[in-house]
C-alpha atoms as a PDB file:
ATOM      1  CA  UNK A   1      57.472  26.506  -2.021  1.00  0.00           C
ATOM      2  CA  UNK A   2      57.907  25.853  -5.712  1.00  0.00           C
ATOM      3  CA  UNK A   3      55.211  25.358  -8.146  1.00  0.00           C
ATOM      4  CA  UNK A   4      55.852  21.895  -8.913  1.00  0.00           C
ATOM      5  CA  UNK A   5      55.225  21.296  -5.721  1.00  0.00           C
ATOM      6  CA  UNK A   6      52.434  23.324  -4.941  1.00  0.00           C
ATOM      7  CA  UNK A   7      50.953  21.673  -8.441  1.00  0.00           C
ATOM      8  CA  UNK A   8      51.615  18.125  -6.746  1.00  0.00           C
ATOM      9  CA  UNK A   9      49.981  18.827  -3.299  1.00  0.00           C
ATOM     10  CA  UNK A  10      46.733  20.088  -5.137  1.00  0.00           C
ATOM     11  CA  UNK A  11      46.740  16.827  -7.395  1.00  0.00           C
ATOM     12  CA  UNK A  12      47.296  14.763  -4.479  1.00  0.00           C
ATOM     13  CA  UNK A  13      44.175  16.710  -2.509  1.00  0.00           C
ATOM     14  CA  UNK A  14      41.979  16.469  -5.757  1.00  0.00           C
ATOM     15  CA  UNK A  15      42.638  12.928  -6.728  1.00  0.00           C
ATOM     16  CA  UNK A  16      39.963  11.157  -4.387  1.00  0.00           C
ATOM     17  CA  UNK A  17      37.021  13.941  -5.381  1.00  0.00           C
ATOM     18  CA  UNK A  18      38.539  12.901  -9.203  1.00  0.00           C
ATOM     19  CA  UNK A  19      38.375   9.206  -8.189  1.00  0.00           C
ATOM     20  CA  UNK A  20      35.207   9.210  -7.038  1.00  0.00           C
ATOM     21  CA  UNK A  21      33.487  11.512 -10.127  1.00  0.00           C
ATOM     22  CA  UNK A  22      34.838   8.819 -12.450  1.00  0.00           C
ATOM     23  CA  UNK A  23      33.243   5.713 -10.187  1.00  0.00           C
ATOM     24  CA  UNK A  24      30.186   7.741  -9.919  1.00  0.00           C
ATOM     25  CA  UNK A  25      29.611   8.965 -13.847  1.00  0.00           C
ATOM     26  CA  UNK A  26      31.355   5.055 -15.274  1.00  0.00           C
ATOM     27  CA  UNK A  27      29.670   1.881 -15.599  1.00  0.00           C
ATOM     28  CA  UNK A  28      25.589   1.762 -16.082  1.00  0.00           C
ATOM     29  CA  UNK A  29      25.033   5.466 -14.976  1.00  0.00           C
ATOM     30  CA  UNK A  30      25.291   7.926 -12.349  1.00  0.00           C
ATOM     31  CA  UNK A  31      23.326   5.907 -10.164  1.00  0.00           C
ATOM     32  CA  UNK A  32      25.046   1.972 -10.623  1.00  0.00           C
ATOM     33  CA  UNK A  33      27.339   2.689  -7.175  1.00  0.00           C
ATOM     34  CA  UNK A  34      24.752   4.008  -5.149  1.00  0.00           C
ATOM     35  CA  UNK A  35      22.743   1.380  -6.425  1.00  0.00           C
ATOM     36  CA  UNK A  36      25.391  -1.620  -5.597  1.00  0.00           C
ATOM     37  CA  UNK A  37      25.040   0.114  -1.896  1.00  0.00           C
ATOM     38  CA  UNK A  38      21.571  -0.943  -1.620  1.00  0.00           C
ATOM     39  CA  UNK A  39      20.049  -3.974   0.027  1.00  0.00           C
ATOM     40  CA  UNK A  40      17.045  -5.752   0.085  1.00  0.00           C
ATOM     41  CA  UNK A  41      15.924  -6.548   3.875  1.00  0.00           C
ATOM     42  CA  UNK A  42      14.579 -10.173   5.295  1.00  0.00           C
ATOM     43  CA  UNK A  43      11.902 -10.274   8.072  1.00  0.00           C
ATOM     44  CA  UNK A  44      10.829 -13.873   8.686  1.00  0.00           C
ATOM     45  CA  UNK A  45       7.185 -14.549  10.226  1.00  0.00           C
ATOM     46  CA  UNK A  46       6.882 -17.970  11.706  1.00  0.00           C
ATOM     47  CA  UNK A  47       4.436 -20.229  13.948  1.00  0.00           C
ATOM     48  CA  UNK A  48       1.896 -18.868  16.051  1.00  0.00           C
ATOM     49  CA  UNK A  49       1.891 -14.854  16.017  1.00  0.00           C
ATOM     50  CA  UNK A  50       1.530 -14.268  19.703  1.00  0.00           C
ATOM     51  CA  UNK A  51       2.800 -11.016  19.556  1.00  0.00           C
ATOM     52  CA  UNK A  52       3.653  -8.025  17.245  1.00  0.00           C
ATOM     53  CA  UNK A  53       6.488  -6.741  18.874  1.00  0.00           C
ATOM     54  CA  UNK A  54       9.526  -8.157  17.125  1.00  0.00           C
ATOM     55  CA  UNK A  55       8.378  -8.422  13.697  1.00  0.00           C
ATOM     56  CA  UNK A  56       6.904  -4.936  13.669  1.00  0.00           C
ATOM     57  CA  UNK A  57      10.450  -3.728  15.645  1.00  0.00           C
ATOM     58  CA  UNK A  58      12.708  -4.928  12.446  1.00  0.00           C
ATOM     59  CA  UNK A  59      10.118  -3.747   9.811  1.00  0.00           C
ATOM     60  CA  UNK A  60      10.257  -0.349  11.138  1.00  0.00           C
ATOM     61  CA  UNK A  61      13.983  -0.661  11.127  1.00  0.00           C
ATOM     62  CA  UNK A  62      14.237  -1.419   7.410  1.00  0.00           C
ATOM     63  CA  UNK A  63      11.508   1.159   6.504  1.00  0.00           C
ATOM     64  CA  UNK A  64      13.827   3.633   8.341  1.00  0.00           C
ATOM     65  CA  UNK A  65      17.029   2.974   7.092  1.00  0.00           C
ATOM     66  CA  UNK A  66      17.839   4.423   3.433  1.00  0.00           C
ATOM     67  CA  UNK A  67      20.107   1.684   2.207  1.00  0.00           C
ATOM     68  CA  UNK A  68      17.149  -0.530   1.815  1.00  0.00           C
ATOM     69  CA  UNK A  69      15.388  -0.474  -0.816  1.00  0.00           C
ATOM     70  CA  UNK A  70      12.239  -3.143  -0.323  1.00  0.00           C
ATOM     71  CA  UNK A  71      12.165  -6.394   2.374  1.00  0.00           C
ATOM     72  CA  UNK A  72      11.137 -10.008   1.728  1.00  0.00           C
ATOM     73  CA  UNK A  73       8.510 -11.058   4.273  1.00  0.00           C
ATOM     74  CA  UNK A  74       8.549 -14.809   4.739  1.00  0.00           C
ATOM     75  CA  UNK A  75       5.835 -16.149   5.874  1.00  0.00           C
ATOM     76  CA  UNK A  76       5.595 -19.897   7.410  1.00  0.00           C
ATOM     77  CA  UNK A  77       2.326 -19.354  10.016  1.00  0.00           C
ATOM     78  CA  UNK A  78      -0.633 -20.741  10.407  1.00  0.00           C
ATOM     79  CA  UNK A  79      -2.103 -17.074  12.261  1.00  0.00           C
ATOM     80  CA  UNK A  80      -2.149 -16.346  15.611  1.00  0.00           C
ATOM     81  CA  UNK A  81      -4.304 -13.523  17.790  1.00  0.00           C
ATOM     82  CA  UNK A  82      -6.057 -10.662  16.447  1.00  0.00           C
ATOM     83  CA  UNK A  83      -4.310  -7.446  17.287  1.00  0.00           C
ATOM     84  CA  UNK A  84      -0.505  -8.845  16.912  1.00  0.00           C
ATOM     85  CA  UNK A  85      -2.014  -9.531  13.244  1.00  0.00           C
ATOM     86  CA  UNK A  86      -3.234  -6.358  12.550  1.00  0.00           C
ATOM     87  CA  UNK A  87      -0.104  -4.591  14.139  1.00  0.00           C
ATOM     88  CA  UNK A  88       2.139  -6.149  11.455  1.00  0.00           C
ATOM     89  CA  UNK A  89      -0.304  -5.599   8.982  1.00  0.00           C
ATOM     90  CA  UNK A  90      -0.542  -1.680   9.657  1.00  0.00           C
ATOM     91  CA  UNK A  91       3.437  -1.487  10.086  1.00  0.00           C
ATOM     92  CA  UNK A  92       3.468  -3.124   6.257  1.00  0.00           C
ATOM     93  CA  UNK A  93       1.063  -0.602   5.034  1.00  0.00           C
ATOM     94  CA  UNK A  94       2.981   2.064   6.043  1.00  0.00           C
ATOM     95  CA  UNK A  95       5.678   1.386   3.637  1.00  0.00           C
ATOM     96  CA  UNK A  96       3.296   2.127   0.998  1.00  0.00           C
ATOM     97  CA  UNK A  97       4.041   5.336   1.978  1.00  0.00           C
ATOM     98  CA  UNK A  98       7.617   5.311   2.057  1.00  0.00           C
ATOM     99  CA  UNK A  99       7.768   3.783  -1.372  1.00  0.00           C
ATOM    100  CA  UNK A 100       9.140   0.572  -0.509  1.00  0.00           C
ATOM    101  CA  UNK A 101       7.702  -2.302  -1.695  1.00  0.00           C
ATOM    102  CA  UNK A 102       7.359  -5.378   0.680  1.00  0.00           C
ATOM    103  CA  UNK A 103       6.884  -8.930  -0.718  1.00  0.00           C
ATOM    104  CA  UNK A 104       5.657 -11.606   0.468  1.00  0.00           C
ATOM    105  CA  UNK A 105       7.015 -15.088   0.382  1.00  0.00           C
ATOM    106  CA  UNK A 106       4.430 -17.837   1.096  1.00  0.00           C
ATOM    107  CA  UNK A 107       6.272 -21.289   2.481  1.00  0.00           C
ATOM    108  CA  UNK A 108       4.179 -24.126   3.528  1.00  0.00           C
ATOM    109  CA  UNK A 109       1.615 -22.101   5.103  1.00  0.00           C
ATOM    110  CA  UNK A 110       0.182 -18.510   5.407  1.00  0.00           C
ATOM    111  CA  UNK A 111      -3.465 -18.390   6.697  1.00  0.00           C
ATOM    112  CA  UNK A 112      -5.641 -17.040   8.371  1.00  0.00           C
ATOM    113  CA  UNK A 113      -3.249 -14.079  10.190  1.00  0.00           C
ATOM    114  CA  UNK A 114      -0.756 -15.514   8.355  1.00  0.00           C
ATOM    115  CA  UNK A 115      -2.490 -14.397   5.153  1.00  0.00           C
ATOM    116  CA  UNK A 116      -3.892 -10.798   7.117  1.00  0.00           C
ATOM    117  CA  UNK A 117      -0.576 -10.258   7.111  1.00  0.00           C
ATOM    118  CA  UNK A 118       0.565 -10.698   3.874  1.00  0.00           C
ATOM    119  CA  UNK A 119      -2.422  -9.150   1.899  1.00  0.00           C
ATOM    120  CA  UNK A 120      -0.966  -5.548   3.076  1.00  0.00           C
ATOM    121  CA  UNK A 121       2.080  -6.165   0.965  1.00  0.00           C
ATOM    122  CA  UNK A 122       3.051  -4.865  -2.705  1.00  0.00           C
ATOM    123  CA  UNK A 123       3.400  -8.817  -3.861  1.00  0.00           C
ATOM    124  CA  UNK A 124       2.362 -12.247  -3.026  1.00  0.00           C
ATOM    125  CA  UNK A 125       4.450 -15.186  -4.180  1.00  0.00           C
ATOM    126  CA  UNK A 126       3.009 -19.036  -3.124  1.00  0.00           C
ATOM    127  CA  UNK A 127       4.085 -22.250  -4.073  1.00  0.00           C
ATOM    128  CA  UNK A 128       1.196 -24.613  -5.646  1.00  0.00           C
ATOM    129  CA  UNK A 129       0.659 -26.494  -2.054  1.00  0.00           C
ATOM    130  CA  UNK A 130       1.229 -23.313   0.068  1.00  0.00           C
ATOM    131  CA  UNK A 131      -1.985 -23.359   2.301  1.00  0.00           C
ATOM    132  CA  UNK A 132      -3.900 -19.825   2.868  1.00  0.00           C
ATOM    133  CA  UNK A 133      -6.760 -18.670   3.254  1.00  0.00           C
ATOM    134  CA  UNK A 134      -8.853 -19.297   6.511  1.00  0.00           C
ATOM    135  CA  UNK A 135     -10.634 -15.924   6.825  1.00  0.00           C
ATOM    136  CA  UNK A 136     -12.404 -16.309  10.024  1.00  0.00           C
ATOM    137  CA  UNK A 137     -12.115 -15.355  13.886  1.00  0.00           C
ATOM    138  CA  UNK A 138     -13.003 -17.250  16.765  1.00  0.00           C
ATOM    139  CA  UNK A 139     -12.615 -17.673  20.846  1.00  0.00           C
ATOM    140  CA  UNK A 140     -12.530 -21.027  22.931  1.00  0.00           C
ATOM    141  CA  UNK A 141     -13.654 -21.327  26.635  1.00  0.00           C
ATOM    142  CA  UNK A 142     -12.624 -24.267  27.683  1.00  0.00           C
ATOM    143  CA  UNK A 143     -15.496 -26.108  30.932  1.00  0.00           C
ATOM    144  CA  UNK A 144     -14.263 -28.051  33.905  1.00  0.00           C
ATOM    145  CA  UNK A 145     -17.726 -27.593  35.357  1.00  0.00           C
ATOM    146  CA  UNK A 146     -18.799 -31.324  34.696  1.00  0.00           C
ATOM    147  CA  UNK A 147     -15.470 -32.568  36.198  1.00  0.00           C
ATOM    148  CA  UNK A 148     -15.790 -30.254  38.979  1.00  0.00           C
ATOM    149  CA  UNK A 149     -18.600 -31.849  40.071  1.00  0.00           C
ATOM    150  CA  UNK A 150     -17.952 -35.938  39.708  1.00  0.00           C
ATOM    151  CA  UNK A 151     -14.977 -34.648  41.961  1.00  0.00           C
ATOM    152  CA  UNK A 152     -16.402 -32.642  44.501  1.00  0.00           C
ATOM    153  CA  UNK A 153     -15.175 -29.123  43.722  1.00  0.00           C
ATOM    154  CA  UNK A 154     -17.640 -26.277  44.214  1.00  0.00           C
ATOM    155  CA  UNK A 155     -16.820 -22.839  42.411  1.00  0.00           C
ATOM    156  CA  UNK A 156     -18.513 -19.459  43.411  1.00  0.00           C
ATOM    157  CA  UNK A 157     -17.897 -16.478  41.501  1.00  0.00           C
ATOM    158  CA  UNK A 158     -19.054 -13.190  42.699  1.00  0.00           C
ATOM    159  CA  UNK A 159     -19.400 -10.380  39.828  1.00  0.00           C
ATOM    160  CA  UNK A 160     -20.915  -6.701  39.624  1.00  0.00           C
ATOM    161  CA  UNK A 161     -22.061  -6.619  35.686  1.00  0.00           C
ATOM    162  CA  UNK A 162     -23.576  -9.543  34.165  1.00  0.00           C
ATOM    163  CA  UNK A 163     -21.241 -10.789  31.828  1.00  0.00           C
ATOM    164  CA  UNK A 164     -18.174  -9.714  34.430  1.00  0.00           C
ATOM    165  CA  UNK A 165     -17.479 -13.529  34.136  1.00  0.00           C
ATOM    166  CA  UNK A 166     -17.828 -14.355  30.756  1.00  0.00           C
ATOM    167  CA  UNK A 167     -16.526 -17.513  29.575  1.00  0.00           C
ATOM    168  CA  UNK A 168     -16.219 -18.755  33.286  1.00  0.00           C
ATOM    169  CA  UNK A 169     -14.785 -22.123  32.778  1.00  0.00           C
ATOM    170  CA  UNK A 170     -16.522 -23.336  36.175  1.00  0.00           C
ATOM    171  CA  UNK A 171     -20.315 -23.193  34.855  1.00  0.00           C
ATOM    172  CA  UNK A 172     -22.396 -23.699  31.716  1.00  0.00           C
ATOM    173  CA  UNK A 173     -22.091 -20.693  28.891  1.00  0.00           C
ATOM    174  CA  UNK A 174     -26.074 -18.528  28.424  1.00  0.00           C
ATOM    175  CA  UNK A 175     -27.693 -17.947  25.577  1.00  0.00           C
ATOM    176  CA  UNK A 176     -27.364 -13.858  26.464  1.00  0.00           C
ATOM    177  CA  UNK A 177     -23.418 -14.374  26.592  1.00  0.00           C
ATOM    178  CA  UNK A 178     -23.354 -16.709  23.398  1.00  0.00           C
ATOM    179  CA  UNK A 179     -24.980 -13.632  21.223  1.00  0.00           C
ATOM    180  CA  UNK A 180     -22.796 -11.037  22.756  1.00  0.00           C
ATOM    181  CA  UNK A 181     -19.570 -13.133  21.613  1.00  0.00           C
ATOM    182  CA  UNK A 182     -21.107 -14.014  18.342  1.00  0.00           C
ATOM    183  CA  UNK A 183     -21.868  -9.964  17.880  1.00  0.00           C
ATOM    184  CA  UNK A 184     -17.731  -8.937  19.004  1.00  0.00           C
ATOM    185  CA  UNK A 185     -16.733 -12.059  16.613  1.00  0.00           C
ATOM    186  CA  UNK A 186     -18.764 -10.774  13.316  1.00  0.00           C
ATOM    187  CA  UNK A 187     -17.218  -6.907  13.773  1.00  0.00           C
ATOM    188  CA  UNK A 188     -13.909  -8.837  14.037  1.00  0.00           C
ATOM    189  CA  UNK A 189     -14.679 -10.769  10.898  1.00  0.00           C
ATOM    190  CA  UNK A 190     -15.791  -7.839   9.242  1.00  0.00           C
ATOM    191  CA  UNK A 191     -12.379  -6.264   9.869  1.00  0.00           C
ATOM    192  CA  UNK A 192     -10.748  -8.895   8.499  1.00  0.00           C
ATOM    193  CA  UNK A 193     -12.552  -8.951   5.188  1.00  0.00           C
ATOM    194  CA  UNK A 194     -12.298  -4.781   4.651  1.00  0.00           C
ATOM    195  CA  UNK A 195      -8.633  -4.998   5.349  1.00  0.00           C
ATOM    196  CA  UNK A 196      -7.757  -7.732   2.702  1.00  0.00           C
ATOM    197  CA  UNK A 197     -10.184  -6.190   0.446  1.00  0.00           C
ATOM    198  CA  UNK A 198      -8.148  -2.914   1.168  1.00  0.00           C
ATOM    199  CA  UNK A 199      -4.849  -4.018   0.744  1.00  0.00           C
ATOM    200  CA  UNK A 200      -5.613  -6.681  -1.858  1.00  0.00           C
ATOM    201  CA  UNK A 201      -7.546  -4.091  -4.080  1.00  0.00           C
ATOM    202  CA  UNK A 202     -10.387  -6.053  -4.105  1.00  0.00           C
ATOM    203  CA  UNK A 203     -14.130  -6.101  -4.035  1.00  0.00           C
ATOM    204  CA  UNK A 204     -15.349  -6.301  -0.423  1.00  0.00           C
ATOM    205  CA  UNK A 205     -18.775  -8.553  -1.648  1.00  0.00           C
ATOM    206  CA  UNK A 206     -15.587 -10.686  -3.615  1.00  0.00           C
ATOM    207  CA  UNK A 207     -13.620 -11.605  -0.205  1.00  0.00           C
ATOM    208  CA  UNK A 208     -16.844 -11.897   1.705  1.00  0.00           C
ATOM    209  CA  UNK A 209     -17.758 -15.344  -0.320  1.00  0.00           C
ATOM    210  CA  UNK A 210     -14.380 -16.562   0.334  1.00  0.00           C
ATOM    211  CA  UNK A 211     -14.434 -15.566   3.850  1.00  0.00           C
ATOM    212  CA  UNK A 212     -15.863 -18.730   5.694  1.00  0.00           C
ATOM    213  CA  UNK A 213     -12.749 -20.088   7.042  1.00  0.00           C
ATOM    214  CA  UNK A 214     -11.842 -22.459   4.000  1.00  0.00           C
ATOM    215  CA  UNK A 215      -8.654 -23.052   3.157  1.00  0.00           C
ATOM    216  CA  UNK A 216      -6.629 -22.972  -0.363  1.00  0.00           C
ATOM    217  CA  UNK A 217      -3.905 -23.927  -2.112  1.00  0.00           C
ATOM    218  CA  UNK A 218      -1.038 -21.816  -3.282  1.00  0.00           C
ATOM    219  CA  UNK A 219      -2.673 -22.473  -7.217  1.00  0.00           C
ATOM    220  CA  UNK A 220      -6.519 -21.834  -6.014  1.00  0.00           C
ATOM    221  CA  UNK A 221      -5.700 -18.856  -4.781  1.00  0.00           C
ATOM    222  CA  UNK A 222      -3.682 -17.235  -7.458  1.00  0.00           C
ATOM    223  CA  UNK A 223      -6.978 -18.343  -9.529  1.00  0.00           C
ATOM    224  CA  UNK A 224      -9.260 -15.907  -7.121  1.00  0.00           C
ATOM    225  CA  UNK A 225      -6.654 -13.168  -6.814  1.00  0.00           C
ATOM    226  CA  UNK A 226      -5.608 -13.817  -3.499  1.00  0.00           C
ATOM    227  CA  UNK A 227      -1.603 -14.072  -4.702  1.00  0.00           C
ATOM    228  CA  UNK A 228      -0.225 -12.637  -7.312  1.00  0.00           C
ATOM    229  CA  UNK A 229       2.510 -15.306  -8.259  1.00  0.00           C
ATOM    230  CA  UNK A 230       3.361 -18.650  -8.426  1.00  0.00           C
ATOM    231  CA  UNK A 231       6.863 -19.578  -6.595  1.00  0.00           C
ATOM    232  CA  UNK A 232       9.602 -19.749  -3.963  1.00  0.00           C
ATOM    233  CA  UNK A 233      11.620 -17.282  -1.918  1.00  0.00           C
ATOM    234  CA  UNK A 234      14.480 -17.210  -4.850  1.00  0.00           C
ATOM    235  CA  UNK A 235      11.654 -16.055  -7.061  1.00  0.00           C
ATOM    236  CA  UNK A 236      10.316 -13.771  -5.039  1.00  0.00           C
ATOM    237  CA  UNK A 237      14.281 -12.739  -4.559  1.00  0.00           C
ATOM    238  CA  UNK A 238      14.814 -12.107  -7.573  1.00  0.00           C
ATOM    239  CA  UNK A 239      11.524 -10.262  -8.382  1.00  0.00           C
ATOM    240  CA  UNK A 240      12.450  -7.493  -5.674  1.00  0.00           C
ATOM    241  CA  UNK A 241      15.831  -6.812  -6.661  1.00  0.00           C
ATOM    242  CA  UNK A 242      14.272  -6.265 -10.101  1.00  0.00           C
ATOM    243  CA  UNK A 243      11.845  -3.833  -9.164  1.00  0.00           C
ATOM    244  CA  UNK A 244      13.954  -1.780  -7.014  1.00  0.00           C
ATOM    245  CA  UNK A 245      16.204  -2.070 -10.071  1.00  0.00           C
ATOM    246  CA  UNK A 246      19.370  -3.602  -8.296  1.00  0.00           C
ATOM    247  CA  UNK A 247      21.395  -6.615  -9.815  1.00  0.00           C
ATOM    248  CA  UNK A 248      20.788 -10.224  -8.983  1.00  0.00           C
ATOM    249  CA  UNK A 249      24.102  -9.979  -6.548  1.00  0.00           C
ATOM    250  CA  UNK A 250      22.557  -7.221  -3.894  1.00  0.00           C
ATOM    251  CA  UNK A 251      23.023  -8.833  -0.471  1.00  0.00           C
ATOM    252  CA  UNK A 252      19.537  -9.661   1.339  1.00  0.00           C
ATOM    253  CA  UNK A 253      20.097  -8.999   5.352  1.00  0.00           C
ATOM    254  CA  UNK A 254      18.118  -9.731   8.518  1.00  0.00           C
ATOM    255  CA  UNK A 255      17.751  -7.837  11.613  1.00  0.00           C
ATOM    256  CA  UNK A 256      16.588 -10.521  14.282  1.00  0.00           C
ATOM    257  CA  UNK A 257      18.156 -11.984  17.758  1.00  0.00           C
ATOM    258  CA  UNK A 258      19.396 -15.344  17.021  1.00  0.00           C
ATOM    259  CA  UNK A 259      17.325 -17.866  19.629  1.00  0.00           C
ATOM    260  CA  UNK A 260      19.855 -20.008  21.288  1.00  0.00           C
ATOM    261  CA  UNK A 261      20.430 -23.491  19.995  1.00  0.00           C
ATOM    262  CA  UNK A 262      19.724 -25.281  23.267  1.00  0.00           C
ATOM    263  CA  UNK A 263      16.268 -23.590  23.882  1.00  0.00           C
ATOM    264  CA  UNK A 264      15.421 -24.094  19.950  1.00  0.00           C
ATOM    265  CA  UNK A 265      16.066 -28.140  20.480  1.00  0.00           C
ATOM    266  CA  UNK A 266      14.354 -28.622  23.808  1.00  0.00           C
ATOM    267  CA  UNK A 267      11.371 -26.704  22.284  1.00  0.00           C
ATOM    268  CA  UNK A 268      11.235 -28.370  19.375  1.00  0.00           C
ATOM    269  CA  UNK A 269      11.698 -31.734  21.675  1.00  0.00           C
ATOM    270  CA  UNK A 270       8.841 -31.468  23.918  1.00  0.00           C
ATOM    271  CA  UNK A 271       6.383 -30.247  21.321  1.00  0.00           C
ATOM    272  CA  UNK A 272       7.007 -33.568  19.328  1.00  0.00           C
ATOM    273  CA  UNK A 273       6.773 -35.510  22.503  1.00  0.00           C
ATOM    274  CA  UNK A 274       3.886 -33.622  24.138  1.00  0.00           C
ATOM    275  CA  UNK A 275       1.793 -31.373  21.750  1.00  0.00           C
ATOM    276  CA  UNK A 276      -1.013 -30.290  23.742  1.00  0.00           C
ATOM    277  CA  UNK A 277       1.828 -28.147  25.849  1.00  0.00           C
ATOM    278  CA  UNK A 278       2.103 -25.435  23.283  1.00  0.00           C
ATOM    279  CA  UNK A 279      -1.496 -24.434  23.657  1.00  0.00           C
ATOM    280  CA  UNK A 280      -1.358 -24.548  27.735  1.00  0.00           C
ATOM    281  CA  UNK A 281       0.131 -20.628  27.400  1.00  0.00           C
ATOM    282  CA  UNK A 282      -1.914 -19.181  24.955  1.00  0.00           C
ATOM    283  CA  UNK A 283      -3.215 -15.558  25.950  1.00  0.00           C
ATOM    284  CA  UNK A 284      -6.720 -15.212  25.874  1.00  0.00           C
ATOM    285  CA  UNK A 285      -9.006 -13.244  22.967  1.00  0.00           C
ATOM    286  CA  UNK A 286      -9.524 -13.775  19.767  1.00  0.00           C
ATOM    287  CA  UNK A 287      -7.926 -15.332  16.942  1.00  0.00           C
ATOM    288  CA  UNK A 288      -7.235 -15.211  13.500  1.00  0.00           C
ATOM    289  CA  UNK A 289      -5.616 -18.517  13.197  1.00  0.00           C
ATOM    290  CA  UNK A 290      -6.011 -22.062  11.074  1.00  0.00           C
ATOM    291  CA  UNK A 291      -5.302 -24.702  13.215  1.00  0.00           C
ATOM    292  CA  UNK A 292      -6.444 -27.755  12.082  1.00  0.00           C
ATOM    293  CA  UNK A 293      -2.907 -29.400  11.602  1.00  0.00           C
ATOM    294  CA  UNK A 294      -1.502 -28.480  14.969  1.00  0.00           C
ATOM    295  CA  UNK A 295      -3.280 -31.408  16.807  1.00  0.00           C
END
């Protein structure tokens, strides 16, 4: 084989390594491709939280995968039960640790577990009328015991352990099972204040006062330090791709199952038309939710 053509097979071997030292080392730095392969991830929270499992599935997912750099949480929920909240909150925490920052995205509401949520990430972005707050925790037993009786219907329950039955829908609540509710209730509310004092860096006497169960506005709560920012998702957008130091056009991607169309509109249709259905399948325990505007 001739030089010239040994010289030209070596050339044509070398010329993507060449190629790609001059993409690598041109433009804004070494680092401007790898950093127009990053992207920002999306992980939407909204309605009741019921359970942890999906949320806390595509957060992992995004914490895991190197070509993201931080995720938008968007949060449009009112709360939901206590351990789904706290699941999502942990996952979010951990990403302290992986050095991704997570911000939140407040829509038209965020409270209660909504807000438990969102006080574990690195940012908090609300509109003016976003509503938050609602730090509180409660339990419902619902009592057919009155009705039972115009009607005729005799329940007997029989238990080993005295409070086997508690919250026995068939018979009057004690004063003995009212204390030992309001006892599991205050831990859980104490929870709920260390962990937004925690991830909110704040003083746990501070959150305390506000923790009653009232609710605030997007602009109240910037004023007591509960968010950080006033604005939108496109502000919140553009704040992450900022930080992460990534240009306005880095794609922002979700991870989620796509609910079908025709179980999304006969949903949506018998919740208008009958409200009261939605709460017929809640699990039992207790709650970190705001509910007033659901009835």
């Amino acid at each position: 084989m001739k030089s010239r053509q040994k010289l030209l097979i070596a050339l044509l071997i070398l010329l993507p390594v060449l190629i790609g030292i001059v993409v690598i080392t041109s433009g804004d730095g070494a680092g401007s491709a790898l950093a127009l392969q990053k992207k920002i991830g999306l992980v939407r929270i909204t309605d009741v939280i019921y359970s942890s499992d999906k949320y806390t599935k595509q957060l992992r997912k995004f914490r895991n995968d190197n070509s993201v750099a931080g995720v938008i949480l968007r949060i449009n929920s009112p709360g939901g039960t206590v351990a789904p909240s706290q699941e999502i909150y942990y996952e979010i925490l951990r990403f302290r640790d992986s050095n991704k920052p997570v911000v939140v995205s407040m829509e038209n509401v965020a409270a209660s577990g909504g807000y438990y949520i969102a006080c574990a990430a690195h940012r908090l972005f609300a509109n003016p009328g976003t509503l938050t707050g609602s730090f509180g925790v409660y339990m419902r037993f619902p009592h057919f015991y009155r009705l039972s009786e115009k009607i005729g219907i005799d329940m007997t329950t029989i238990k080993a352990g005295e409070f086997k039955d508690l919250g026995n829908p068939h018979r009057k609540i004690t004063e003995e099972e009212k204390k030992l509710l309001q006892n599991l209730l205050s831990d859980t509310h104490d929870q709920f204040i260390e962990d937004i004092a925690y991830g909110r860096s704040l003083d746990i006497d501070s959150v305390r006062a506000l923790a009653d169960g009232r609710i605030f506005t997007g602009r109240q709560a910037l004023h007591l330090g509960l968010v950080d920012t006033l604005g939108g998702y496109q502000d919140a957008a553009t704040y992450i791709k900022s930080y992460c130091g990534l240009p306005e056009k880095t794609k922002i991607i979700e991870n989620r199952a796509a609910d079908g169309l025709w179980k999304n509109l006969l949903t949506d249709a018998m919740n208008e038309l009958f409200p009261f259905l939605q709460f017929l399948g809640q699990p039992a325990g207790s709650y970190f939710l705001f509910d007033g505007f659901l009835y």
